[in-house]
PDB file of N, CA and C in Angstrom:
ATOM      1  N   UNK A   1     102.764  58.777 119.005  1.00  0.00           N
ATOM      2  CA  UNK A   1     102.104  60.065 118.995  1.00  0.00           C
ATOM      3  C   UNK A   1     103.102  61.111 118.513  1.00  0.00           C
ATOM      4  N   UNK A   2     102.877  61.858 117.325  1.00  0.00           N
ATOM      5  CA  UNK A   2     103.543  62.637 117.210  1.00  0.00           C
ATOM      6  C   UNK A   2     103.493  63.850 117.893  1.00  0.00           C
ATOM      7  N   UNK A   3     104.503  65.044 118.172  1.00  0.00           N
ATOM      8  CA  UNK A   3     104.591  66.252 118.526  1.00  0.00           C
ATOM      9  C   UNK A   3     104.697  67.166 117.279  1.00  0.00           C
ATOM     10  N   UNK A   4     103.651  67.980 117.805  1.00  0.00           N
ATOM     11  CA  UNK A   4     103.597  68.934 116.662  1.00  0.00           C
ATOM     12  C   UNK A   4     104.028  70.533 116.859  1.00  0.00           C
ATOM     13  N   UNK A   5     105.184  71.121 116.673  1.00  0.00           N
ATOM     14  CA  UNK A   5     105.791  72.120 116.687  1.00  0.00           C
ATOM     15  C   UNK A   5     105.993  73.436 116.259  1.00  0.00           C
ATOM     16  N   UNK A   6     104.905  74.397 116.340  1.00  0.00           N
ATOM     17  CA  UNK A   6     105.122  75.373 115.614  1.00  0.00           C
ATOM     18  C   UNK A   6     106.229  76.422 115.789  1.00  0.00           C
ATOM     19  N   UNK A   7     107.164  76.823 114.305  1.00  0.00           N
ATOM     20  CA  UNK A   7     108.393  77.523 114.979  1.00  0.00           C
ATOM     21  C   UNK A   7     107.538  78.799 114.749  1.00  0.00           C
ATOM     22  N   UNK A   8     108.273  79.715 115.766  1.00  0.00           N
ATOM     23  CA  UNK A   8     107.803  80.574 115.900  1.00  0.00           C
ATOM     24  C   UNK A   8     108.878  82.165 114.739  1.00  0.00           C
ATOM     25  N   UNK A   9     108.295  82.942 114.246  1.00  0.00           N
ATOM     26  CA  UNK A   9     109.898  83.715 114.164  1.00  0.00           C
ATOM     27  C   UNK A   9     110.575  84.666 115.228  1.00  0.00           C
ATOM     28  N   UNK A  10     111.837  84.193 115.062  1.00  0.00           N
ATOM     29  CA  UNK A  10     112.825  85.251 116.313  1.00  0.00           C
ATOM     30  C   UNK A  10     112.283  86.069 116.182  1.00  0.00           C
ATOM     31  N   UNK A  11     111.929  87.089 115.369  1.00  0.00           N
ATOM     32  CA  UNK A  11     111.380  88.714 115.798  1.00  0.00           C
ATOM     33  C   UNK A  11     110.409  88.698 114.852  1.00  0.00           C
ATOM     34  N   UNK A  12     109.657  89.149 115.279  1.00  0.00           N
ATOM     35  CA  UNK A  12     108.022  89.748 114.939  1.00  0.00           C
ATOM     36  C   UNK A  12     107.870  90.871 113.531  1.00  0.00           C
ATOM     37  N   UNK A  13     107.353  91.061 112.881  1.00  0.00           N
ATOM     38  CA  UNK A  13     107.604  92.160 112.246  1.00  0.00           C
ATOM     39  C   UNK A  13     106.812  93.212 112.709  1.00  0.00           C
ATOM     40  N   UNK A  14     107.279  94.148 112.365  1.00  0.00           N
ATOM     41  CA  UNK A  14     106.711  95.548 113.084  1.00  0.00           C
ATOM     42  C   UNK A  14     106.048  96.675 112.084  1.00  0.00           C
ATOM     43  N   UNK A  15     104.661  97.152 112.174  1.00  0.00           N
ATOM     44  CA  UNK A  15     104.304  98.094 110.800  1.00  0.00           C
ATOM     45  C   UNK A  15     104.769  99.232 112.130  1.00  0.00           C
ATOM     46  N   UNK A  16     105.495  99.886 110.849  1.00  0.00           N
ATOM     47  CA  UNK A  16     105.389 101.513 110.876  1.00  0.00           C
ATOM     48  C   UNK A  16     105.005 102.374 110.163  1.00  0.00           C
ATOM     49  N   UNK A  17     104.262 103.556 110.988  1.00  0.00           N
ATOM     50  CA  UNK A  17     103.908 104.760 110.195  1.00  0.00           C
ATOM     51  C   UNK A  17     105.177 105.441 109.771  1.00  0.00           C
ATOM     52  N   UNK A  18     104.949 105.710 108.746  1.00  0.00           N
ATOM     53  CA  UNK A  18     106.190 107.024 108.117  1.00  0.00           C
ATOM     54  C   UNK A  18     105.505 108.035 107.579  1.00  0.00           C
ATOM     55  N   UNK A  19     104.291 108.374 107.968  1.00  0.00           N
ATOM     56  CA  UNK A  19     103.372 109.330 107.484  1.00  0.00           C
ATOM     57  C   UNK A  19     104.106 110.779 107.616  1.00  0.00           C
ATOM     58  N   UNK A  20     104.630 110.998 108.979  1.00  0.00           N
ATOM     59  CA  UNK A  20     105.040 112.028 109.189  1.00  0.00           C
ATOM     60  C   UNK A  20     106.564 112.612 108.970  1.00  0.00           C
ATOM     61  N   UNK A  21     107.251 111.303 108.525  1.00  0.00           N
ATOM     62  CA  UNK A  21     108.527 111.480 107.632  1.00  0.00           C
ATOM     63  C   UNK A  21     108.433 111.705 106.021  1.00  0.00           C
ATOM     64  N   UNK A  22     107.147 111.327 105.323  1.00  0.00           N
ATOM     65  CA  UNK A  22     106.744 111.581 104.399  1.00  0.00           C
ATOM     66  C   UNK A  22     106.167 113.146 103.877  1.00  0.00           C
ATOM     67  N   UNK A  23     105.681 113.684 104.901  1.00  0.00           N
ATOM     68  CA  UNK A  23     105.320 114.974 105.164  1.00  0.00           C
ATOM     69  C   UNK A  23     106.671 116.031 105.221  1.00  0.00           C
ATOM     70  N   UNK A  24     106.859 115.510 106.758  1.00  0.00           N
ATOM     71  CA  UNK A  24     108.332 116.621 106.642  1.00  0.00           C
ATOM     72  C   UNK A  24     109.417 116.375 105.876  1.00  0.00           C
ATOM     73  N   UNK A  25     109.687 115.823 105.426  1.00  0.00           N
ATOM     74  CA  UNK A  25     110.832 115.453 104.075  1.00  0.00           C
ATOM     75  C   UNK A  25     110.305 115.879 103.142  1.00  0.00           C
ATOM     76  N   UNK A  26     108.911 116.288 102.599  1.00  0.00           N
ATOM     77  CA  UNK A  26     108.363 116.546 101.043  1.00  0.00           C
ATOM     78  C   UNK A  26     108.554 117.969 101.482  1.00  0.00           C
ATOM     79  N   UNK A  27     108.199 118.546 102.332  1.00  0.00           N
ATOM     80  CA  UNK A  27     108.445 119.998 102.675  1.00  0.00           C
ATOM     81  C   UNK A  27     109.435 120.666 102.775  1.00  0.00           C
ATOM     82  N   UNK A  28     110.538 119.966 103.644  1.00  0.00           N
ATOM     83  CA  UNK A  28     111.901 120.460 103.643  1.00  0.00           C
ATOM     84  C   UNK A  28     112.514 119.959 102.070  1.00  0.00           C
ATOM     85  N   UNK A  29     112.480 119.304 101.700  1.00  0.00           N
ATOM     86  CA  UNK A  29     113.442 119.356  99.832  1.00  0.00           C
ATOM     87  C   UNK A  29     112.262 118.380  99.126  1.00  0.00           C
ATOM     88  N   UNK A  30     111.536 119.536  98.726  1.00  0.00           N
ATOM     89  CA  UNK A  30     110.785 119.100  97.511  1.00  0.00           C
ATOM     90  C   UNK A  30     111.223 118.757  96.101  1.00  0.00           C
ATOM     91  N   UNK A  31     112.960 118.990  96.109  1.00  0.00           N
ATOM     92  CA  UNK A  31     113.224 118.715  94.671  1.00  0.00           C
ATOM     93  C   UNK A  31     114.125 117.514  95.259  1.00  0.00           C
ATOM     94  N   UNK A  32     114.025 117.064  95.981  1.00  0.00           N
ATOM     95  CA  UNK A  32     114.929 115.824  96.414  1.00  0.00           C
ATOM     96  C   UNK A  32     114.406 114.497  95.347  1.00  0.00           C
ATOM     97  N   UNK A  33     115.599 113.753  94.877  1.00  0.00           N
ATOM     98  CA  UNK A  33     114.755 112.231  94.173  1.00  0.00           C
ATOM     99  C   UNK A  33     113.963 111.555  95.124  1.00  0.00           C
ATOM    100  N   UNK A  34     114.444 111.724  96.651  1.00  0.00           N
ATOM    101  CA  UNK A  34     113.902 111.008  97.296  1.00  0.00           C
ATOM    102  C   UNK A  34     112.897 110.856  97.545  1.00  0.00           C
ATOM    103  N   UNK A  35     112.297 112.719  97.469  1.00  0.00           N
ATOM    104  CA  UNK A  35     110.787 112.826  97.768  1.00  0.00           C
ATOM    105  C   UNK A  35     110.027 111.862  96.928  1.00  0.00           C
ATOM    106  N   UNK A  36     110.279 111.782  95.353  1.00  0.00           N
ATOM    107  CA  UNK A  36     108.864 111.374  94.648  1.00  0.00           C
ATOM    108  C   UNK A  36     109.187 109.608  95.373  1.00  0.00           C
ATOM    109  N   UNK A  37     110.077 109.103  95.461  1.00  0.00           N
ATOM    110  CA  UNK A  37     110.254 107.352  95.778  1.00  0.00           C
ATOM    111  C   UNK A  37     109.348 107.579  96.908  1.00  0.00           C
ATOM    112  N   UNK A  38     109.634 108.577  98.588  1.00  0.00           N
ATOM    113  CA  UNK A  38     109.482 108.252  99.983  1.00  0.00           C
ATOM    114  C   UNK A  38     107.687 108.244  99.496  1.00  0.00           C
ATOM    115  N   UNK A  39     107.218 109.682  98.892  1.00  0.00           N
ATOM    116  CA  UNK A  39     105.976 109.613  99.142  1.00  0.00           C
ATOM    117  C   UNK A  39     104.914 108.530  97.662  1.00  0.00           C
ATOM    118  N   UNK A  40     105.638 107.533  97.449  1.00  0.00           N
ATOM    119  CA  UNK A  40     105.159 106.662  96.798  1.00  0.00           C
ATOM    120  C   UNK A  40     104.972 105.460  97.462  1.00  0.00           C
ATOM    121  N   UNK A  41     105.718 105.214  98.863  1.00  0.00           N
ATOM    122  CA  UNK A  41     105.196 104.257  99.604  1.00  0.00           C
ATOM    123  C   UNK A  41     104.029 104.201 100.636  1.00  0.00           C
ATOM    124  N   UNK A  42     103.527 103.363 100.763  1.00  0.00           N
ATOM    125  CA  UNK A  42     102.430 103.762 101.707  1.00  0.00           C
ATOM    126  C   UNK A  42     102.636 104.092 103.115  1.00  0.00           C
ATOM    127  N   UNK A  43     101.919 104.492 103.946  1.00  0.00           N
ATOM    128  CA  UNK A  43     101.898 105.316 104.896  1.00  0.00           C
ATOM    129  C   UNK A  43     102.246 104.177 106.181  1.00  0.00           C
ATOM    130  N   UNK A  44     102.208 103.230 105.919  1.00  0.00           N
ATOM    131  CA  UNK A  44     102.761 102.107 106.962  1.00  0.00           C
ATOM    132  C   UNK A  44     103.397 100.608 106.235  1.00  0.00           C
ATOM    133  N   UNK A  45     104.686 100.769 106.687  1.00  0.00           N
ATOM    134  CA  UNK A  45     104.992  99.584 105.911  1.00  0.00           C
ATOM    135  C   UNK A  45     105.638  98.589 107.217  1.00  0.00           C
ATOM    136  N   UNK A  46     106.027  97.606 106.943  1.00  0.00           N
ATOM    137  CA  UNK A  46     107.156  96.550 107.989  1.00  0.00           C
ATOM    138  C   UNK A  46     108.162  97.217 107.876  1.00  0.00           C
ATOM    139  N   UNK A  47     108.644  97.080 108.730  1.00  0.00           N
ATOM    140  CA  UNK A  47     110.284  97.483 109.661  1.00  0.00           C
ATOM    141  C   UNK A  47     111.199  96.853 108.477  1.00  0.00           C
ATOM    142  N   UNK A  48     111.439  95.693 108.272  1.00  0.00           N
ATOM    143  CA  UNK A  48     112.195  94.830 107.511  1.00  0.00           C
ATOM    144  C   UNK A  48     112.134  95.616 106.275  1.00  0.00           C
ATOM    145  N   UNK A  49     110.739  96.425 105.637  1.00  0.00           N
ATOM    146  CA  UNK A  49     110.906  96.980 104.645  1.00  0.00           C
ATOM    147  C   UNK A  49     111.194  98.341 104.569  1.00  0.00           C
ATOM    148  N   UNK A  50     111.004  98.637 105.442  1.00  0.00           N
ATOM    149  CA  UNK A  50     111.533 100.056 105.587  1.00  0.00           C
ATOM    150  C   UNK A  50     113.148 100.353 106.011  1.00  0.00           C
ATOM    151  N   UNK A  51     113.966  99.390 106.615  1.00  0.00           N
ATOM    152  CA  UNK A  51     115.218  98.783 106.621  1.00  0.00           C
ATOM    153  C   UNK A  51     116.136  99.110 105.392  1.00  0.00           C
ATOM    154  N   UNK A  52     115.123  98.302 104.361  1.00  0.00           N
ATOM    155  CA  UNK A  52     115.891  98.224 103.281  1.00  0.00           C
ATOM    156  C   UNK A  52     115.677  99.181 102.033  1.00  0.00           C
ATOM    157  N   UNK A  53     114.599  99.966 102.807  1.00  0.00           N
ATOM    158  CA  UNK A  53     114.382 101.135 101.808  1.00  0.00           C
ATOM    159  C   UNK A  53     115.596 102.284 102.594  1.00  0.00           C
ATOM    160  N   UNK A  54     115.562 102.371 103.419  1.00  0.00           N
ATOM    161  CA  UNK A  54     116.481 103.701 103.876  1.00  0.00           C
ATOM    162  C   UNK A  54     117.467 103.182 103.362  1.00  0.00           C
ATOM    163  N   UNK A  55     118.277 102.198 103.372  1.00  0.00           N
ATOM    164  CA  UNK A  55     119.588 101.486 102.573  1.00  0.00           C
ATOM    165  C   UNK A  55     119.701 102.154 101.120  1.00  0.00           C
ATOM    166  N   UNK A  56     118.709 102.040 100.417  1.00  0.00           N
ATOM    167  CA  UNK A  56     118.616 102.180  99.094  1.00  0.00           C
ATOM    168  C   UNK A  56     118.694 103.991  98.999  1.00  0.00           C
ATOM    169  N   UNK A  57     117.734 104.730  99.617  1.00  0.00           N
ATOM    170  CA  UNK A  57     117.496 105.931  99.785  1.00  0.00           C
ATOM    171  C   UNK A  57     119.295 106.741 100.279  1.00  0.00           C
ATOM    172  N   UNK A  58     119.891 106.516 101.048  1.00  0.00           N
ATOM    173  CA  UNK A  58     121.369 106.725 101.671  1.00  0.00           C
ATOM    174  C   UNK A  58     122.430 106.440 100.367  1.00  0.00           C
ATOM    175  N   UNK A  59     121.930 105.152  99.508  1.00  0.00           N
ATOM    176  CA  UNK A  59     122.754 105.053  98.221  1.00  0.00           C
ATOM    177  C   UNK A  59     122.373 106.503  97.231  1.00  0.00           C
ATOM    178  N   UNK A  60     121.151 106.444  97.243  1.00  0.00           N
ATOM    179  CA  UNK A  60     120.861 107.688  96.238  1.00  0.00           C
ATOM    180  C   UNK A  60     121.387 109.009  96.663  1.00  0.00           C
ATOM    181  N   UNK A  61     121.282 109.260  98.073  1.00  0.00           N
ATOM    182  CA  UNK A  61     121.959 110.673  98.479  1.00  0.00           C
ATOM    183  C   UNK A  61     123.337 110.569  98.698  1.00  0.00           C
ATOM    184  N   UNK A  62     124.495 109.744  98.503  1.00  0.00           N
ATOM    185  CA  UNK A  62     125.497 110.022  98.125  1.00  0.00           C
ATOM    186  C   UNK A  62     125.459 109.762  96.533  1.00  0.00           C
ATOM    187  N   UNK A  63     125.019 109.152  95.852  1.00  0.00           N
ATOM    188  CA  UNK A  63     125.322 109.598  94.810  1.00  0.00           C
ATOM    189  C   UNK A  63     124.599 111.142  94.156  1.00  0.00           C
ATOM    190  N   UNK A  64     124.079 111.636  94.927  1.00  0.00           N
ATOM    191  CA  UNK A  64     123.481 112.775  94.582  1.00  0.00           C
ATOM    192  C   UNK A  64     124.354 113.601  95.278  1.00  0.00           C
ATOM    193  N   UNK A  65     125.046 113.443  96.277  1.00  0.00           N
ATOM    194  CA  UNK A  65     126.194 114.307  96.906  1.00  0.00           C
ATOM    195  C   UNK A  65     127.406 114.324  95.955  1.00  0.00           C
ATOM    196  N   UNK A  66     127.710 112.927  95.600  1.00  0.00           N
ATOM    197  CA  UNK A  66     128.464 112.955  94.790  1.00  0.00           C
ATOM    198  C   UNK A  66     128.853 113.429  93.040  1.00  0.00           C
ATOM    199  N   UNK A  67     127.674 113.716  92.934  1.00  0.00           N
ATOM    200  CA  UNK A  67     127.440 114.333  91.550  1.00  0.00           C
ATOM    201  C   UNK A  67     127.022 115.718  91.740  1.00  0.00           C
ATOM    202  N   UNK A  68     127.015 116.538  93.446  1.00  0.00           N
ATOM    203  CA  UNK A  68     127.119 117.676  93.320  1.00  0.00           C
ATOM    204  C   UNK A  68     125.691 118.499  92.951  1.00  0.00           C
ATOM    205  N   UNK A  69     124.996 117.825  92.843  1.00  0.00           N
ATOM    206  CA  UNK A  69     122.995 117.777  92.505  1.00  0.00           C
ATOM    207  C   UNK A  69     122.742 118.382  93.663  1.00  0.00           C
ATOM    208  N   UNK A  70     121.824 119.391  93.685  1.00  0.00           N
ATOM    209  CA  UNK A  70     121.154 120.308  94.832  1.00  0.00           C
ATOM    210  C   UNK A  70     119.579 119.449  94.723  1.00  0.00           C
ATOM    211  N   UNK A  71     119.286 118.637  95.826  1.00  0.00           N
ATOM    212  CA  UNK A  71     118.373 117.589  96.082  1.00  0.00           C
ATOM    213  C   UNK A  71     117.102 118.873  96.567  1.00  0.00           C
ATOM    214  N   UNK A  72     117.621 120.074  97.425  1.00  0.00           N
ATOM    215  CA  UNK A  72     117.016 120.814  98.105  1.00  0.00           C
ATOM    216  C   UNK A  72     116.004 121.802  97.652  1.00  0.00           C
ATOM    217  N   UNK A  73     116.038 123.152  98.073  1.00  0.00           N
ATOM    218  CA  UNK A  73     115.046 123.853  97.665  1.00  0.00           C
ATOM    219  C   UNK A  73     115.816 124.982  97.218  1.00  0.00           C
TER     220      UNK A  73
END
């Protein structure tokens, strides 16, 4: 008789809203690069993907610090 095993995954994925980080970030620096990327994602994504979007987003604002670019208003 076999045993049949389903693995399970260590952690779950998680949707989050970013509706309201999408909002107040387009308001506070509307000329930010970030704005047009943040409010191009949808309004709930997985954790795992939203992880690796703030990663990417933190690369762009130092290089936008670093080139001295007014992201703001």
């Amino acid at each position: 008789m076999a045993i049949n095993i389903a693995l399970q995954p260590i952690c779950k994925k998680k949707i989050i809203s970013i509706q309201k980080l999408k909002n107040s970030y387009a308001q506070k620096y509307p000329n930010s690069p970030i704005t047009q990327i943040l409010l191009s994602m949808l309004d709930e994504v997985e954790s795992d993907e939203l992880i690796g979007a703030v990663g990417v987003w933190l690369n762009i604002l130092d290089m936008e610090r670093a080139n001295n670019l007014k992201g703001g208003k």
